[in-house]
C-alpha atoms as a PDB file:
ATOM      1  CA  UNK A   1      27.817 -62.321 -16.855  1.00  0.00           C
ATOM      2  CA  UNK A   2      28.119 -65.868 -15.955  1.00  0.00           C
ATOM      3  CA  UNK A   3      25.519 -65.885 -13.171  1.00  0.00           C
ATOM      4  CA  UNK A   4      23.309 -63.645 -15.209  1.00  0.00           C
ATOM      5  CA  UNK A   5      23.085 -66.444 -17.988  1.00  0.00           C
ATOM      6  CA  UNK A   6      22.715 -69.257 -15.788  1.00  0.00           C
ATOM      7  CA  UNK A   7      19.882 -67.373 -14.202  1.00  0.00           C
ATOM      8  CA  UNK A   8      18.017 -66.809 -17.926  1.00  0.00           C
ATOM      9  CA  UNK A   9      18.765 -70.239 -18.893  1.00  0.00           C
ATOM     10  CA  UNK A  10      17.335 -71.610 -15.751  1.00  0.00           C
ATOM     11  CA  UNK A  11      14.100 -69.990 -15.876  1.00  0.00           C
ATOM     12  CA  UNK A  12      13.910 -70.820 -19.710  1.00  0.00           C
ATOM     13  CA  UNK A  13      14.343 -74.220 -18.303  1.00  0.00           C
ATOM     14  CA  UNK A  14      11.937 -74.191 -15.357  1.00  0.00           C
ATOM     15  CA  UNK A  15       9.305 -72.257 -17.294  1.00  0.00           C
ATOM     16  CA  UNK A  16       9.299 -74.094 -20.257  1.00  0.00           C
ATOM     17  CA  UNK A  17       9.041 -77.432 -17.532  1.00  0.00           C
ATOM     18  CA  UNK A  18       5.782 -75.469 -16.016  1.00  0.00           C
ATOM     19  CA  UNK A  19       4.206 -74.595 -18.884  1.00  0.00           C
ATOM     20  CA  UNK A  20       4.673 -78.512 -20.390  1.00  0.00           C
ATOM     21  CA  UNK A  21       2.857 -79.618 -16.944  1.00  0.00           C
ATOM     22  CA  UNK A  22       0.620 -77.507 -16.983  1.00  0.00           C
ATOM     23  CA  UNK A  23      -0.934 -78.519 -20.907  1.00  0.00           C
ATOM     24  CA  UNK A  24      -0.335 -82.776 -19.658  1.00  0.00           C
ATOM     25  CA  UNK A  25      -1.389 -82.284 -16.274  1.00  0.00           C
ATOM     26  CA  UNK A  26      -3.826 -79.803 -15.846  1.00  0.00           C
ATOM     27  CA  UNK A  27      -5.514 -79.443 -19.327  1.00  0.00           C
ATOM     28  CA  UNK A  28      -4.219 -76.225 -20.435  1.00  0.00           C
ATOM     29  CA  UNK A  29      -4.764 -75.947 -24.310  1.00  0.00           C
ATOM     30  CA  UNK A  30      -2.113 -77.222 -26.498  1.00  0.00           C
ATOM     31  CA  UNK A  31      -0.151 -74.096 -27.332  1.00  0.00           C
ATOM     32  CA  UNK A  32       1.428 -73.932 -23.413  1.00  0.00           C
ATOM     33  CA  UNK A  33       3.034 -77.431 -24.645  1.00  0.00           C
ATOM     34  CA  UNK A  34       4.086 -75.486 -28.044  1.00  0.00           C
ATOM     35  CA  UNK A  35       5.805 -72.722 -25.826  1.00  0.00           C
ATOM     36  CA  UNK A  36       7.268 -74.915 -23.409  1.00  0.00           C
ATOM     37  CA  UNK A  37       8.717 -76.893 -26.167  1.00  0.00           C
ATOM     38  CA  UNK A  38      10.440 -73.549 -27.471  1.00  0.00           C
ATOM     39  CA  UNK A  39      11.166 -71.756 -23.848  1.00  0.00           C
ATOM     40  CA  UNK A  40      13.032 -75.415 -23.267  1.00  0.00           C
ATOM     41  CA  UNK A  41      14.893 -75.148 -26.776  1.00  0.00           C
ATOM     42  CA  UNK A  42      16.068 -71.365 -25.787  1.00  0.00           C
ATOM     43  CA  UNK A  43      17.505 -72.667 -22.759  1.00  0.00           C
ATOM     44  CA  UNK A  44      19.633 -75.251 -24.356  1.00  0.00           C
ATOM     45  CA  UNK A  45      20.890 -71.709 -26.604  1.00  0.00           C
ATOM     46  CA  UNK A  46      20.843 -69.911 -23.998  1.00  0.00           C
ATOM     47  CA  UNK A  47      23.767 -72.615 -22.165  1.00  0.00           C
ATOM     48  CA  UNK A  48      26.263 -72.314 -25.173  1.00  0.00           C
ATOM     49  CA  UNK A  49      26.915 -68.845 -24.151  1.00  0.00           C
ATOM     50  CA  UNK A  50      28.826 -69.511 -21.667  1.00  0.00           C
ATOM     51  CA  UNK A  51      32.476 -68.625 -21.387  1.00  0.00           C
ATOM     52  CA  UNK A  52      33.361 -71.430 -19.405  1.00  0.00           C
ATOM     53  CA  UNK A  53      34.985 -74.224 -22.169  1.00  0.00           C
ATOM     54  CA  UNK A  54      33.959 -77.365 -20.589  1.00  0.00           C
ATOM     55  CA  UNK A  55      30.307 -78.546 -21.404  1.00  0.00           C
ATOM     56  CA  UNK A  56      29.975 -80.998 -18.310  1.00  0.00           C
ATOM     57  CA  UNK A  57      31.533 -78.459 -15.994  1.00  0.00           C
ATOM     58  CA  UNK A  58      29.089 -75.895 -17.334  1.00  0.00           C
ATOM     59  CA  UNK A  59      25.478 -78.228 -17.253  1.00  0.00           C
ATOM     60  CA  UNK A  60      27.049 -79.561 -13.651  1.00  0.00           C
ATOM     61  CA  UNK A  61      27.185 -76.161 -12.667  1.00  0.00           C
ATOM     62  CA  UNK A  62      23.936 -75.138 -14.122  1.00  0.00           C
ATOM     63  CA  UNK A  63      22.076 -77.693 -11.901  1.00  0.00           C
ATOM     64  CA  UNK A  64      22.883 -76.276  -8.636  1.00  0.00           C
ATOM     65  CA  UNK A  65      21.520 -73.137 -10.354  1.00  0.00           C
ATOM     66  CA  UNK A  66      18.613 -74.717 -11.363  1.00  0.00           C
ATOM     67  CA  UNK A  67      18.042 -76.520  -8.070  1.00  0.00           C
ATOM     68  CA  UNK A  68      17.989 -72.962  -6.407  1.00  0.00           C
ATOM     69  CA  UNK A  69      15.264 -71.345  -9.176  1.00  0.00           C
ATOM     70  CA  UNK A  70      13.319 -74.314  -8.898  1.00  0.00           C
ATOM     71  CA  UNK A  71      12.783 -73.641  -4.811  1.00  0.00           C
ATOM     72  CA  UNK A  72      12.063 -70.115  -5.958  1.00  0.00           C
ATOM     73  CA  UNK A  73       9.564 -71.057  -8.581  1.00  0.00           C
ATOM     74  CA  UNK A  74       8.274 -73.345  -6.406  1.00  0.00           C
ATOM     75  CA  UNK A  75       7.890 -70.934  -3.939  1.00  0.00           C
ATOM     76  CA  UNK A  76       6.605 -67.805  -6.123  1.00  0.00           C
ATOM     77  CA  UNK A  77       4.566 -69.449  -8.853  1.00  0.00           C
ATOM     78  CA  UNK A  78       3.439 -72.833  -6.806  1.00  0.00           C
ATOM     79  CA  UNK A  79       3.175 -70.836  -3.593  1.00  0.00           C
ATOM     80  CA  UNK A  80       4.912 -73.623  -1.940  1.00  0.00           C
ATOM     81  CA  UNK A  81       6.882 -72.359   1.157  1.00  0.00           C
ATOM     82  CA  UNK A  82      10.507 -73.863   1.209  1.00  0.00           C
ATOM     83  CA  UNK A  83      11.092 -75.469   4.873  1.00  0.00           C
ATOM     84  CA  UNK A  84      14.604 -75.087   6.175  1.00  0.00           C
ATOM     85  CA  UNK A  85      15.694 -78.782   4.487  1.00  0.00           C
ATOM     86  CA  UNK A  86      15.168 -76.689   0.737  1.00  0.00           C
ATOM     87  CA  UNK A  87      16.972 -73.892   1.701  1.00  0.00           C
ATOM     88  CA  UNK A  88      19.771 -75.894   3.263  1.00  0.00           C
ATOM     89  CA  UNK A  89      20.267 -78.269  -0.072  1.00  0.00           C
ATOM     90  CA  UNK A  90      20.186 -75.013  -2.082  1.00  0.00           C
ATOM     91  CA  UNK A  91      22.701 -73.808  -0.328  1.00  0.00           C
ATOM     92  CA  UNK A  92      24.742 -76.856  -0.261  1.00  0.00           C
ATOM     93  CA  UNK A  93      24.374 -76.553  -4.101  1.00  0.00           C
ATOM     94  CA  UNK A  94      25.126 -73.034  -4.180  1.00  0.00           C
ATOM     95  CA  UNK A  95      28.091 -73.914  -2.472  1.00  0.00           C
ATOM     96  CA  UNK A  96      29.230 -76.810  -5.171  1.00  0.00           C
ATOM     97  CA  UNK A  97      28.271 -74.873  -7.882  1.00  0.00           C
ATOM     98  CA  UNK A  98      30.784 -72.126  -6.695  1.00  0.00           C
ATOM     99  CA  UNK A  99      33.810 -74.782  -6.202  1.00  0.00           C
ATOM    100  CA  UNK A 100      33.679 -76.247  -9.643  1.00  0.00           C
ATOM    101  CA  UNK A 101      33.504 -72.684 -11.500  1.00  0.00           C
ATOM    102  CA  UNK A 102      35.740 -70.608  -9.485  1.00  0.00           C
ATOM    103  CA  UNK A 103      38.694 -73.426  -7.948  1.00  0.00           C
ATOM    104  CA  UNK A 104      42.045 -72.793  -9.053  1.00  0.00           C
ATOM    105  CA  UNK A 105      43.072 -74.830 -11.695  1.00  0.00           C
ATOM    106  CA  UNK A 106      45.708 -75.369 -13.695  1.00  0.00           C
END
């Protein structure tokens, strides 16, 4: 369930992001910048659901997450291909986001 809201939140995020740019950078009428302000208000919802009690470990988590959708958006939407250096930092942060939610602790 974890993953599953980390993946809605980040494309709330990253959606909300694209449609702000696209209404300030490429002219799109002023409602995209009313939706991206809502899709980006959802997403900061969409975080406190969470089960995880620790709101820094949660966010720091989230941004590998949302380092790895944004390649993918990147890729899908922008039709940008990732080059071997994206995919490598993704999975670097794939890989950090998975030791701060699932080490052993105390």
């Amino acid at each position: 369930m974890a993953f599953l809201l980390f993946i809605i939140a980040g494309l709330a995020e990253i959606g909300g992001g694209y449609l702000i740019w696209l209404w300030l950078r490429e002219g799109k009428p002023g409602y995209f910048g009313l939706l991206g302000g809502i899709s980006l208000a959802t997403y900061g919802v969409i975080a406190t659901f969470q089960s995880f009690p620790s709101f820094g470990r949660v966010y720091a988590a989230y941004g590998g997450i949302f380092i790895i959708l944004s390649v993918l958006w990147g890729w899908g939407i922008d039709r940008k291909t990732p080059d071997l250096y994206d995919w490598v930092g993704a999975g670097i942060c794939l890989i950090g986001v998975s030791v701060m939610l699932f080490a052993p602790r105390n």
